[in-house]
Structure formats: structure tokens, C-alpha cells
N, C-alpha and C. Protein backbone atom coordinates (compact mmCIF):
# COMPACT_ATOMS: atom_id res chain seq x y z
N UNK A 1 0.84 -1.19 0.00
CA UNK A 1 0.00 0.00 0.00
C UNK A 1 0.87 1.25 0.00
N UNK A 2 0.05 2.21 -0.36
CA UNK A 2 1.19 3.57 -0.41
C UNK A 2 1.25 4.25 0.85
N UNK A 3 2.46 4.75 1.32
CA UNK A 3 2.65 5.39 2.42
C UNK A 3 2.82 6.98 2.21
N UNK A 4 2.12 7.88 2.79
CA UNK A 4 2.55 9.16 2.40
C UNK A 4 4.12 9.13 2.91
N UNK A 5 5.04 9.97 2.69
CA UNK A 5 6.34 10.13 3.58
C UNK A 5 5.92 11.42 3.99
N UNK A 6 5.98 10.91 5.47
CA UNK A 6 5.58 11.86 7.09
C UNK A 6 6.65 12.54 7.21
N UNK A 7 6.49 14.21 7.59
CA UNK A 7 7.41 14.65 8.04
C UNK A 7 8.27 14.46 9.03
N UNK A 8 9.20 14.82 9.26
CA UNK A 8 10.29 14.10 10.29
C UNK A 8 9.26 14.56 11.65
N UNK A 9 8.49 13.72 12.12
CA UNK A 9 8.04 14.46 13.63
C UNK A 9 7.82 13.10 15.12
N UNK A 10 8.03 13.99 16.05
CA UNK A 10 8.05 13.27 17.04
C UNK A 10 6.36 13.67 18.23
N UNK A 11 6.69 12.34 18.90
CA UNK A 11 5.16 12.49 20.04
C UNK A 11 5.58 13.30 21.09
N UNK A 12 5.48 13.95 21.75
CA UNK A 12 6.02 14.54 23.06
C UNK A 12 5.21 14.24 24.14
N UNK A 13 5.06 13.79 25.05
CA UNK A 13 4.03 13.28 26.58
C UNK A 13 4.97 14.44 27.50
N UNK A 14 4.11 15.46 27.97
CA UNK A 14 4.70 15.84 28.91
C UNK A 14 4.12 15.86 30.09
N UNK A 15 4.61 15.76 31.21
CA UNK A 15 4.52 15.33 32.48
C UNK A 15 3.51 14.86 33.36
N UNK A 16 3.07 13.60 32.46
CA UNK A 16 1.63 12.98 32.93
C UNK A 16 2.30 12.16 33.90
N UNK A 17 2.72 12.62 35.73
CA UNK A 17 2.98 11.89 36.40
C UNK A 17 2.21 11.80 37.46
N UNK A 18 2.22 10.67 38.37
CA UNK A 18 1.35 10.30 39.59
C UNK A 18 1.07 10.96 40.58
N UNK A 19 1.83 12.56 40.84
CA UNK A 19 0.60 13.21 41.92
C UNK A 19 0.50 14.54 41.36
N UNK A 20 0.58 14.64 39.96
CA UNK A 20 0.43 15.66 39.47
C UNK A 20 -1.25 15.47 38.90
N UNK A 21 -1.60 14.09 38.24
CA UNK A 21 -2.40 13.59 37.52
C UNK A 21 -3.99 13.99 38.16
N UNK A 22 -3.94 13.40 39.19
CA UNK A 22 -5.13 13.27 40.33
C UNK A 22 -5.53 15.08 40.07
N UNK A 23 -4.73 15.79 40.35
CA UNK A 23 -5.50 17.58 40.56
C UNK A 23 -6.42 17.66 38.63
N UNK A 24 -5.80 17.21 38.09
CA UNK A 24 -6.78 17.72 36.23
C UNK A 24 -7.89 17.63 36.82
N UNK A 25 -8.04 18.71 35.59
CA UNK A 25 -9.66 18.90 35.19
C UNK A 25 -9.98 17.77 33.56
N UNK A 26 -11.38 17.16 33.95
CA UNK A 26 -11.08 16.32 33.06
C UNK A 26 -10.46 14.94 32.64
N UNK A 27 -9.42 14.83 33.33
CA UNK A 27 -8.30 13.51 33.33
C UNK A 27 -8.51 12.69 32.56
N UNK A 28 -9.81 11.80 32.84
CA UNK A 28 -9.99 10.49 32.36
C UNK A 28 -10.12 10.86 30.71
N UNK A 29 -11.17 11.69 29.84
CA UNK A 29 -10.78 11.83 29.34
C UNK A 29 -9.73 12.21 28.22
N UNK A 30 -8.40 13.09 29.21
CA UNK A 30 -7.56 13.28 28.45
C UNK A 30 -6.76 12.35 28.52
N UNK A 31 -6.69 11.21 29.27
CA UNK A 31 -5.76 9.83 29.76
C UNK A 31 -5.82 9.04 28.60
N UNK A 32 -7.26 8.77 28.37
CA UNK A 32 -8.19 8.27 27.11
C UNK A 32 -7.11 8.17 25.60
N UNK A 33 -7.13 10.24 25.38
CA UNK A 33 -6.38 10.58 24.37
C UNK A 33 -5.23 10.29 24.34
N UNK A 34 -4.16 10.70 25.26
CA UNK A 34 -2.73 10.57 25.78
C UNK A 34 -2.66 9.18 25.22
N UNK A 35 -3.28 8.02 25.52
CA UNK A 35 -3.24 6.41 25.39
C UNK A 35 -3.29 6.13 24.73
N UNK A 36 -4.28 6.49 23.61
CA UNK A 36 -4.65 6.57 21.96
C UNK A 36 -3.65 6.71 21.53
N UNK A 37 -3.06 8.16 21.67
CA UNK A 37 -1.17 8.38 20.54
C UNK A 37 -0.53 7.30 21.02
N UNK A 38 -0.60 7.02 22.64
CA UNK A 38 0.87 6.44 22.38
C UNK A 38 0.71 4.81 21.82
N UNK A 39 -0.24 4.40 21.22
CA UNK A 39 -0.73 3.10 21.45
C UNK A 39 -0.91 3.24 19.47
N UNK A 40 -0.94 4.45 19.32
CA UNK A 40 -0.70 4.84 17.43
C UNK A 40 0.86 5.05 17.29
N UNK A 41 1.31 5.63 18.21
CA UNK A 41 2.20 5.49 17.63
C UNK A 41 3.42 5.08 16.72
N UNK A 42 3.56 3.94 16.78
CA UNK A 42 4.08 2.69 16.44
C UNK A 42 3.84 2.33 15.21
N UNK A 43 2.34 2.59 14.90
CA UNK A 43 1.47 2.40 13.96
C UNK A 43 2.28 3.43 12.55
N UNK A 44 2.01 5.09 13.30
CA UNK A 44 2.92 5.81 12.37
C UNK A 44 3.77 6.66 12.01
N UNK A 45 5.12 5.44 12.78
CA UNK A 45 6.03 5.62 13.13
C UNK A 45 6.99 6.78 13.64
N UNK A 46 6.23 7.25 14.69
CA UNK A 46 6.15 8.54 15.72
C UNK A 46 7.13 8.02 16.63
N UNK A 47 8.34 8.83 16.71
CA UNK A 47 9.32 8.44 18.24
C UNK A 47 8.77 8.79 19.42
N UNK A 48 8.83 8.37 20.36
CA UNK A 48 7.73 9.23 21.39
C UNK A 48 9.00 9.64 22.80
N UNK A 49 8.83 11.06 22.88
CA UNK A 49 10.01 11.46 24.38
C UNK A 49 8.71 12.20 24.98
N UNK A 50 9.65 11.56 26.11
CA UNK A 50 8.41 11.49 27.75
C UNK A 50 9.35 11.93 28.31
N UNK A 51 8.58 13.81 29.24
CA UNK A 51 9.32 13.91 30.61
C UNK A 51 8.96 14.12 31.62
N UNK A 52 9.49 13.96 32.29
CA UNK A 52 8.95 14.62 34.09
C UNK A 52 9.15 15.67 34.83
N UNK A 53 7.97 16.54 34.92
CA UNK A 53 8.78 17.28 35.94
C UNK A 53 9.16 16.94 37.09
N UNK A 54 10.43 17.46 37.66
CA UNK A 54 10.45 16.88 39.18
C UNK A 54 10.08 15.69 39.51
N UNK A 55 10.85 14.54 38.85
CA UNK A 55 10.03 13.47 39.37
C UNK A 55 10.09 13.10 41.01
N UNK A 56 11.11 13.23 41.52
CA UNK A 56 11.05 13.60 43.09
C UNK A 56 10.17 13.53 43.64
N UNK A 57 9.59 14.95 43.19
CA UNK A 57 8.61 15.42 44.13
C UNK A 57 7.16 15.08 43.75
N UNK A 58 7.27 14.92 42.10
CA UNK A 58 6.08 14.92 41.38
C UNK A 58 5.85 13.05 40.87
N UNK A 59 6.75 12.40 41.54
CA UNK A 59 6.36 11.17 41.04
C UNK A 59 6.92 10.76 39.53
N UNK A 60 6.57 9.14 38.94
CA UNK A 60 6.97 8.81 37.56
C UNK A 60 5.69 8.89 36.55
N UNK A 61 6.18 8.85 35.50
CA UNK A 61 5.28 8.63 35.03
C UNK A 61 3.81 8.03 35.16
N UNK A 62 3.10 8.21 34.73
CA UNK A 62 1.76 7.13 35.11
C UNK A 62 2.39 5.67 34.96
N UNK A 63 1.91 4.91 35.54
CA UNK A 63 2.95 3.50 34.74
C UNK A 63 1.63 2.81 33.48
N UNK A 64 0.12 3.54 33.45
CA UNK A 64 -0.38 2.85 32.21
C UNK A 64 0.47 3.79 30.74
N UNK A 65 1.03 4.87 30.82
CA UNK A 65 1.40 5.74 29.94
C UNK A 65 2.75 4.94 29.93
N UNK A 66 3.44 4.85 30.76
CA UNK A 66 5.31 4.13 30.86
C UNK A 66 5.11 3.12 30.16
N UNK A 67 4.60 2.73 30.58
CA UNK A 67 3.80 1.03 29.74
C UNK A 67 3.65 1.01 28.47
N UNK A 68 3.54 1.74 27.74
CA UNK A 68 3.41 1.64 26.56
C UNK A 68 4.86 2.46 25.77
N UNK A 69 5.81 3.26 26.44
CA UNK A 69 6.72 3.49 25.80
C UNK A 69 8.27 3.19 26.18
N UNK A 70 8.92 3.38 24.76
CA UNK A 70 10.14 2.29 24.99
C UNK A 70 11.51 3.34 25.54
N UNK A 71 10.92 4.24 25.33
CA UNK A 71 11.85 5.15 26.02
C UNK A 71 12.00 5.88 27.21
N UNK A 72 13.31 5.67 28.57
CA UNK A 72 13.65 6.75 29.30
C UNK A 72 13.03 7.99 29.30
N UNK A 73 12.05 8.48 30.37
CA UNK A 73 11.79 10.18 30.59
C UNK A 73 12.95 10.80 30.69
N UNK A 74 12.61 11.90 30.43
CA UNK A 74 13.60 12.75 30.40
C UNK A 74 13.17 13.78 31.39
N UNK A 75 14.14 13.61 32.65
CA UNK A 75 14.01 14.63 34.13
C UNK A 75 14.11 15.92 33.75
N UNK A 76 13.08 16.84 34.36
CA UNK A 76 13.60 18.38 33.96
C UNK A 76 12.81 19.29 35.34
N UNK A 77 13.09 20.21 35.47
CA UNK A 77 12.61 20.96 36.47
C UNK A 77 12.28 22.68 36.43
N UNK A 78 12.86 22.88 34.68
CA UNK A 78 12.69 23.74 33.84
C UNK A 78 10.74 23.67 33.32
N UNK A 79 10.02 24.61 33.27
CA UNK A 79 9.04 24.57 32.80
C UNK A 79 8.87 24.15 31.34
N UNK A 80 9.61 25.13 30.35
CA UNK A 80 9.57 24.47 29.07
C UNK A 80 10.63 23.33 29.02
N UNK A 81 10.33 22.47 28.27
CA UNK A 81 11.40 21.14 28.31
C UNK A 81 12.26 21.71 27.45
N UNK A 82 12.26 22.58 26.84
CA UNK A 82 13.65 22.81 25.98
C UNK A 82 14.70 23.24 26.68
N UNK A 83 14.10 23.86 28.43
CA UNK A 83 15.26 24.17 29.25
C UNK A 83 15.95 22.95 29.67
N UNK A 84 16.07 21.86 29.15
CA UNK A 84 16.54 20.69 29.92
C UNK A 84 17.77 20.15 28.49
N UNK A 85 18.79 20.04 28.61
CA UNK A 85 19.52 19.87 27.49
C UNK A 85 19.20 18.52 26.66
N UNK A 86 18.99 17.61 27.44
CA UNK A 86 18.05 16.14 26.96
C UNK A 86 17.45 16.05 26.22
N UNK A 87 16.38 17.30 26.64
CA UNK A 87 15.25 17.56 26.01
C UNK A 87 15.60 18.02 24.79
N UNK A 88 15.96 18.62 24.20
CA UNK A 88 16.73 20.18 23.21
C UNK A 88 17.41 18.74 22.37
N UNK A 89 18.07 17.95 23.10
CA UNK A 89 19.28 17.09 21.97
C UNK A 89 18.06 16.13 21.22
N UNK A 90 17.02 15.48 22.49
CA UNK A 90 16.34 14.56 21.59
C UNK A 90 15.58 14.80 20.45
N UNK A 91 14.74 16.60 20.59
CA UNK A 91 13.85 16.54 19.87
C UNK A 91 14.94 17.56 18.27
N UNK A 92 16.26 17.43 18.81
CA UNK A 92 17.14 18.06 17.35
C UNK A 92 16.69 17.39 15.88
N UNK A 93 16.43 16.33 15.87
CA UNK A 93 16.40 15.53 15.24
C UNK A 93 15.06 15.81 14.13
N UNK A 94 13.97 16.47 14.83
CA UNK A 94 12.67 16.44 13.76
C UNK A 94 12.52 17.78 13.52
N UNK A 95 11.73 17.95 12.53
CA UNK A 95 10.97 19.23 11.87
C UNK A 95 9.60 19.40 12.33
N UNK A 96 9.16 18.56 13.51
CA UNK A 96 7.58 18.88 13.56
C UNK A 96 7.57 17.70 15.13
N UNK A 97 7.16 18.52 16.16
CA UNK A 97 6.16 17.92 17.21
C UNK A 97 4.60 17.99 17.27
N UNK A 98 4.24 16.91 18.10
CA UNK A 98 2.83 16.87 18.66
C UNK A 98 2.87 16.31 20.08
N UNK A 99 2.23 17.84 20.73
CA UNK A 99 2.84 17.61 22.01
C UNK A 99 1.17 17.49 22.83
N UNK A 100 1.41 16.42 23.77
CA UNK A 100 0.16 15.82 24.49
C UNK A 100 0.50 15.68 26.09
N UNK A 101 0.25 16.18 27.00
CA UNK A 101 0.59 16.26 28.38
C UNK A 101 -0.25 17.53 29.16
N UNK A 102 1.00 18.02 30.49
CA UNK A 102 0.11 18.57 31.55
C UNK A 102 1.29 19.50 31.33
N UNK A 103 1.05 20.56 32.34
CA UNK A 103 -0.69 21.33 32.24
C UNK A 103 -0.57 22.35 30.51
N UNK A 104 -1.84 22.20 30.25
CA UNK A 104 -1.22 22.88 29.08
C UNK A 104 -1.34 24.47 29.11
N UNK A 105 -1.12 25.75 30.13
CA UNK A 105 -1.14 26.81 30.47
C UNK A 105 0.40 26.89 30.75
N UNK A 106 0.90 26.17 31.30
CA UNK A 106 2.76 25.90 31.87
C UNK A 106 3.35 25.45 31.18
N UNK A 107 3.63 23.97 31.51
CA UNK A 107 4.83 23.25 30.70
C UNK A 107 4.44 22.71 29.07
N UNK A 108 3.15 22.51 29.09
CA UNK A 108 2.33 22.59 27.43
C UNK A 108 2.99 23.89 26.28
N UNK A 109 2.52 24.98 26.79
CA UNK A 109 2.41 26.22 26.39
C UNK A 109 3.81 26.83 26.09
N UNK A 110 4.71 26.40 27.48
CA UNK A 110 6.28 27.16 27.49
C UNK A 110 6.66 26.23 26.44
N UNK A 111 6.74 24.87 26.14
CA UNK A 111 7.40 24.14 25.23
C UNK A 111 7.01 24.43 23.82
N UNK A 112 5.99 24.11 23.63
CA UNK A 112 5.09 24.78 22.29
C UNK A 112 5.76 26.33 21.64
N UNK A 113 5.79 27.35 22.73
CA UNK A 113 6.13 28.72 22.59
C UNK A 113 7.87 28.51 22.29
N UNK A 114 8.55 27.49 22.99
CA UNK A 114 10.05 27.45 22.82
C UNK A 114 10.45 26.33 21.26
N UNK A 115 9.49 25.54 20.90
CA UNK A 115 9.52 24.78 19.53
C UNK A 115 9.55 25.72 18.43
N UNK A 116 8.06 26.63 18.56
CA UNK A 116 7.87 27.69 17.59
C UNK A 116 8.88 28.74 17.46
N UNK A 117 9.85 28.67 18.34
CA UNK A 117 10.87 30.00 18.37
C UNK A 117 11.99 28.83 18.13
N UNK A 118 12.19 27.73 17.76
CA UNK A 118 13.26 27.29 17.06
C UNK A 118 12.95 26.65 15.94
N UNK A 119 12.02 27.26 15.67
CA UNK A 119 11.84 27.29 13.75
C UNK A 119 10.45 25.44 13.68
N UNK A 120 10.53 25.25 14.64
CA UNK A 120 9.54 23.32 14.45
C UNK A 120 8.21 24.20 14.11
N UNK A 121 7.62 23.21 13.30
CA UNK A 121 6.35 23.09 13.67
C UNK A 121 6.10 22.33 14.61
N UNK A 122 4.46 23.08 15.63
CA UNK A 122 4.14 22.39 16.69
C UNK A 122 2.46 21.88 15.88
N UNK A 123 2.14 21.05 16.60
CA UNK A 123 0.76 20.70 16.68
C UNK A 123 0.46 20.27 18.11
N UNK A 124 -0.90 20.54 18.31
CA UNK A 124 -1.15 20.35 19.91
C UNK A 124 -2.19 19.28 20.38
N UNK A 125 -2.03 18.42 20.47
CA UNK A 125 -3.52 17.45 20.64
C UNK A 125 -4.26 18.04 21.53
N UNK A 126 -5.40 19.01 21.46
CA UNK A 126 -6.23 19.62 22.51
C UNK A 126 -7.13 18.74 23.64
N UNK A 127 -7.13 17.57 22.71
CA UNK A 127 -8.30 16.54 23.59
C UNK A 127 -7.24 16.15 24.41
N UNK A 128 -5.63 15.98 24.37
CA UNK A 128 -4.74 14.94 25.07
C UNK A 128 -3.84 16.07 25.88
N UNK A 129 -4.70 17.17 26.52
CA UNK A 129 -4.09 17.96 27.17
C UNK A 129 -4.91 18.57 28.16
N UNK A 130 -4.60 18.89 29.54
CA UNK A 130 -5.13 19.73 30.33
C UNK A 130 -4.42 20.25 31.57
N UNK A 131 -5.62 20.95 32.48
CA UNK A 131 -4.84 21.82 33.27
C UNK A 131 -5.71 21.61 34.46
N UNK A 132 -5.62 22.61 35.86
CA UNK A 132 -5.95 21.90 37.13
C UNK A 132 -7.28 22.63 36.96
N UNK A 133 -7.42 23.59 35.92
CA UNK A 133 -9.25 24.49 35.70
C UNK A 133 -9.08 24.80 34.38
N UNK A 134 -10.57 24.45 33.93
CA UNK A 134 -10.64 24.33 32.40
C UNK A 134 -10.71 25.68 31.76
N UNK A 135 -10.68 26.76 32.73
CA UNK A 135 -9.87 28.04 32.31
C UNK A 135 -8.53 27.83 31.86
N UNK A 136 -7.91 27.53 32.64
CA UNK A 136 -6.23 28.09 32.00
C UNK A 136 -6.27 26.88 31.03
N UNK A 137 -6.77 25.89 30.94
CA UNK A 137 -6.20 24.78 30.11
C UNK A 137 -6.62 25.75 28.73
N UNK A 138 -7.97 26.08 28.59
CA UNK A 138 -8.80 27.02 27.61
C UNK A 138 -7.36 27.98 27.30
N UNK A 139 -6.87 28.84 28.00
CA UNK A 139 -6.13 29.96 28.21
C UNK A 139 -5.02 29.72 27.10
N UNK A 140 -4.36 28.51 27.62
CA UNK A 140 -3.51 27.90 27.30
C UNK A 140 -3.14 27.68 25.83
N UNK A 141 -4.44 26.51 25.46
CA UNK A 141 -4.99 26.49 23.82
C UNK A 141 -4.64 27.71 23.30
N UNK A 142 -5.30 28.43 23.55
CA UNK A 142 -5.58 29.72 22.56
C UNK A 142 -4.20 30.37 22.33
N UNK A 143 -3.48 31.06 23.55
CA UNK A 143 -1.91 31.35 23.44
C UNK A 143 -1.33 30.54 22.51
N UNK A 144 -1.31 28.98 22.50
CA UNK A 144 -0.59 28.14 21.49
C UNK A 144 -1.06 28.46 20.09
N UNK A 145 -2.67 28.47 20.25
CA UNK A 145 -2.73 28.63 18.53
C UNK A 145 -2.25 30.16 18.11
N UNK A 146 -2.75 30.93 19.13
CA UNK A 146 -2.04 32.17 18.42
C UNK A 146 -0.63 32.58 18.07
N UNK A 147 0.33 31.71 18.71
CA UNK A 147 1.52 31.71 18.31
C UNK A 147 2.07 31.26 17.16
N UNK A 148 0.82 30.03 16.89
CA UNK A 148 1.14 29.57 15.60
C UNK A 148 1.42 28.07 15.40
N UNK A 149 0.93 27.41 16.42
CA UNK A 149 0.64 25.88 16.92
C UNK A 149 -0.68 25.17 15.76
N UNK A 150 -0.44 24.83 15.73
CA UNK A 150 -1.62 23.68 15.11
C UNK A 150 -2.32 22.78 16.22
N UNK A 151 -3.70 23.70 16.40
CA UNK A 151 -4.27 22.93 17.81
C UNK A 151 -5.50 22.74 16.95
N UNK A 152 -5.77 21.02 16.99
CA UNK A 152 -6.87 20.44 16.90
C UNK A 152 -6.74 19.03 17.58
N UNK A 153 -7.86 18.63 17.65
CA UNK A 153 -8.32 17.44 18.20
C UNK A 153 -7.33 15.71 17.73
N UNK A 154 -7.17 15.05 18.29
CA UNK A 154 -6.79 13.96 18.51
C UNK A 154 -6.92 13.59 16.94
N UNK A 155 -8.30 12.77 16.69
CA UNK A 155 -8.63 12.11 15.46
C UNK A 155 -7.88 13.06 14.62
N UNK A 156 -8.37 14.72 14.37
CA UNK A 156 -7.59 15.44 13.42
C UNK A 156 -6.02 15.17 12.91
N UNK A 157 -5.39 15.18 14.36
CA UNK A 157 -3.95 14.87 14.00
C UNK A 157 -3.63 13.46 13.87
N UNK A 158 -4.46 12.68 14.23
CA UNK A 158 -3.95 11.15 13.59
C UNK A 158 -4.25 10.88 12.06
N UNK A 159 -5.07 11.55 11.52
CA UNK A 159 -5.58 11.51 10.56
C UNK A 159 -4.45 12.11 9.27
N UNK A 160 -3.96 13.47 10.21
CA UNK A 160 -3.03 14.21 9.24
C UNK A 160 -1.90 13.52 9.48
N UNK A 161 -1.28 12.65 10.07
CA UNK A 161 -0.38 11.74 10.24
C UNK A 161 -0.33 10.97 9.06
N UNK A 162 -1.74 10.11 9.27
CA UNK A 162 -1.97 9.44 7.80
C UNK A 162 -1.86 9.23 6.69
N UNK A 163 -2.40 10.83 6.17
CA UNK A 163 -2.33 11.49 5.17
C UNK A 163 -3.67 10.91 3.98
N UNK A 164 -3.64 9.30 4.19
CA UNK A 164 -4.74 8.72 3.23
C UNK A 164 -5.25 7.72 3.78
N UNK A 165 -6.68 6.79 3.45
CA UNK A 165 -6.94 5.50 4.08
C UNK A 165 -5.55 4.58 3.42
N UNK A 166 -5.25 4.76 2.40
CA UNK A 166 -4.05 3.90 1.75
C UNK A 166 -2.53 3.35 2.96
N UNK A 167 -2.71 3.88 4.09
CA UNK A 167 -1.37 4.56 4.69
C UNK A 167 -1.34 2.81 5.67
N UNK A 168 -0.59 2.31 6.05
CA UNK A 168 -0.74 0.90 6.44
C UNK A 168 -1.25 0.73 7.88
N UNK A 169 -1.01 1.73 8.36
CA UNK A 169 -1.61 1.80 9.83
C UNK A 169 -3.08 2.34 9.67
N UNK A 170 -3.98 2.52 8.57
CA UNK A 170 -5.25 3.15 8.62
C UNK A 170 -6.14 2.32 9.64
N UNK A 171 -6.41 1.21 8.99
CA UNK A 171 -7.43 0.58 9.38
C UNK A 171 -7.18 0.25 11.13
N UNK A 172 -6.28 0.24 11.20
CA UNK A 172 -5.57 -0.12 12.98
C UNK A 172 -6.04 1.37 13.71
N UNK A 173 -5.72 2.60 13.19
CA UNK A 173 -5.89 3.19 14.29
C UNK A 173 -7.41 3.74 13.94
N UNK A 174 -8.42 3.80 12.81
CA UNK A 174 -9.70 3.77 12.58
C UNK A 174 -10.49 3.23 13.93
N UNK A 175 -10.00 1.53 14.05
CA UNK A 175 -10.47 1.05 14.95
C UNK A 175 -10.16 1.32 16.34
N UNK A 176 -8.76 2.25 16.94
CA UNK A 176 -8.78 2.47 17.95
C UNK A 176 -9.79 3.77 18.37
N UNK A 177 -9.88 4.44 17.34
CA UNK A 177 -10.42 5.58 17.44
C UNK A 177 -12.05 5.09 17.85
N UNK A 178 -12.71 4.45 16.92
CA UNK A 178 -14.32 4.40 17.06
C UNK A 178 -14.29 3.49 18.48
């Protein structure tokens, strides 16, 4: 079957960890989404970097989210992850993120705002993001798109991943979706 060729882009999970998780607004559903990418991923062929803030203080990852990826978080204590040099080396590599995590008013927003100022395209999974009040998460969104983020919904960006039903992962993530 034909494959579109995907731009060089990576998944980003940011700091969906265990006592940060419990305060969202929303959660289950955005857990839902978060689970969806990383469970597509694979599908089309998305690297996925996961970090933590503070895991210390803030705990590891969720372990249903760890669980599904093959890579080391990356520790940071910097709000945007680009303040973390880890962070900055792993994502050198692509021309385009899609970034899905907490909160998206803070560490969502600062990363997004620090991608767009080193030339990436961002996209934002809006369904696979939130905050501790569905104000700032709202807040949040909007700052990103106005910067110049590509914020739409989950299905949207799996879809533009795709590019066609032709793409070999269609029918796989169709069905995760419905």
C-alpha cells in the first residue's frame, strides 16, 4: 500500500505523572487521548520522548502511559522542556512535534512557545491535554494557537499523520479511534 512520507516528527508526553495527575480537570478523558497516541504510535512511526517534571517530588510517570513506551523520561525541572539539554538534543532531530501532556497553560504552552521559536512546527492534541481548571487549560490552547501551533483534536492529527486511508496503519488506528 502507499505510504505518504511523514514529516520528520516526534510524540512529546509531557509530564503525565502520579501526583500531578489526580488535581486535572477532566483527566480520564484526556488519559483516554494521551493512550490513543501512544498506542498509534508505532502504527505511524512517531518516536515518542516522555518527561517529568520533578520526578522527586512529582512522582513517575503514570505507569499505564510508561507502559506503553520504549523510552527513558527525560528529568527536567525547567518549565519548558527545551530548558533541559536532553530535552533540546532529543527533539534536534525532527521538523515537527505533537505535544500531548500537563498542564497545558505551563509546561504545554512554554514548550510549544520554545519549539515555535526554534523554527519546528508544533501541533497540539487539545483533547490529550489539560490543566488543574478548564480556564487556564482554555487559556492555554488559545496562546498556542495564536503563536502559531496547530491545535486540533486527537482524530484530526492522527488523521493528518496518515495522510490517506491507503497509509498501512489506517485501518488499525480507525479502529482504535471508534
Amino acid at each position: 500500500m502507499a505510504q505518504k512520507q511523514p514529516l520528520s516528527t516526534a510524540l512529546v508526553l509531557i509530564d503525565v505523572q502520579e501526583r500531578l495527575a489526580p488535581a486535572m480537570a477532566d483527566f480520564e478523558a484526556c488519559l483516554a487521548n494521551q493512550r490513543l497516541w501512544l498506542e498509534a504510535a508505532p502504527l505511524l512511526g512517531l518516536p515518542v520522548i516522555v518527561t517529568e517534571q520533578y520526578p522527586r517530588g512529582l512522582g513517575p510517570t503514570l505507569p499505564e502511559l510508561a507502559a506503553l513506551t520504549t523510552t527513558p523520561p527525560i528529568a527536567k525541572v525547567t518549565f519548558s522542556c527545551f530548558g533541559t539539554e536532553a530535552f533540546a538534543a532529543a527533539v534536534a532531530p525532527y521538523e515537527e512535534l505533537i505535544v500531548i501532556g500537563l498542564e497545558a497553560h505551563v509546561c504545554v504552552l512554554l514548550t510549544v512557545l520554545d519549539g515555535l521559536a526554534r523554527g519546528l512546527r508544533v501541533a497540539v492534541a487539545d483533547d490529550a491535554v489539560t490543566s488543574r481548571s478548564p480556564a487556564h487549560r482554555e487559556s492555554g490552547l488559545r496562546a498556542a494557537a495564536r503563536a502559531g501551533a496547530f491545535v486540533a483534536p486527537t482524530e484530526t492529527l492522527l488523521f493528518r499523520q496518515l495522510g490517506s486511508s491507503a497509509h498501512d496503519g489506517f485501518r488499525a488506528i480507525s479502529r482504535m479511534i471508534r
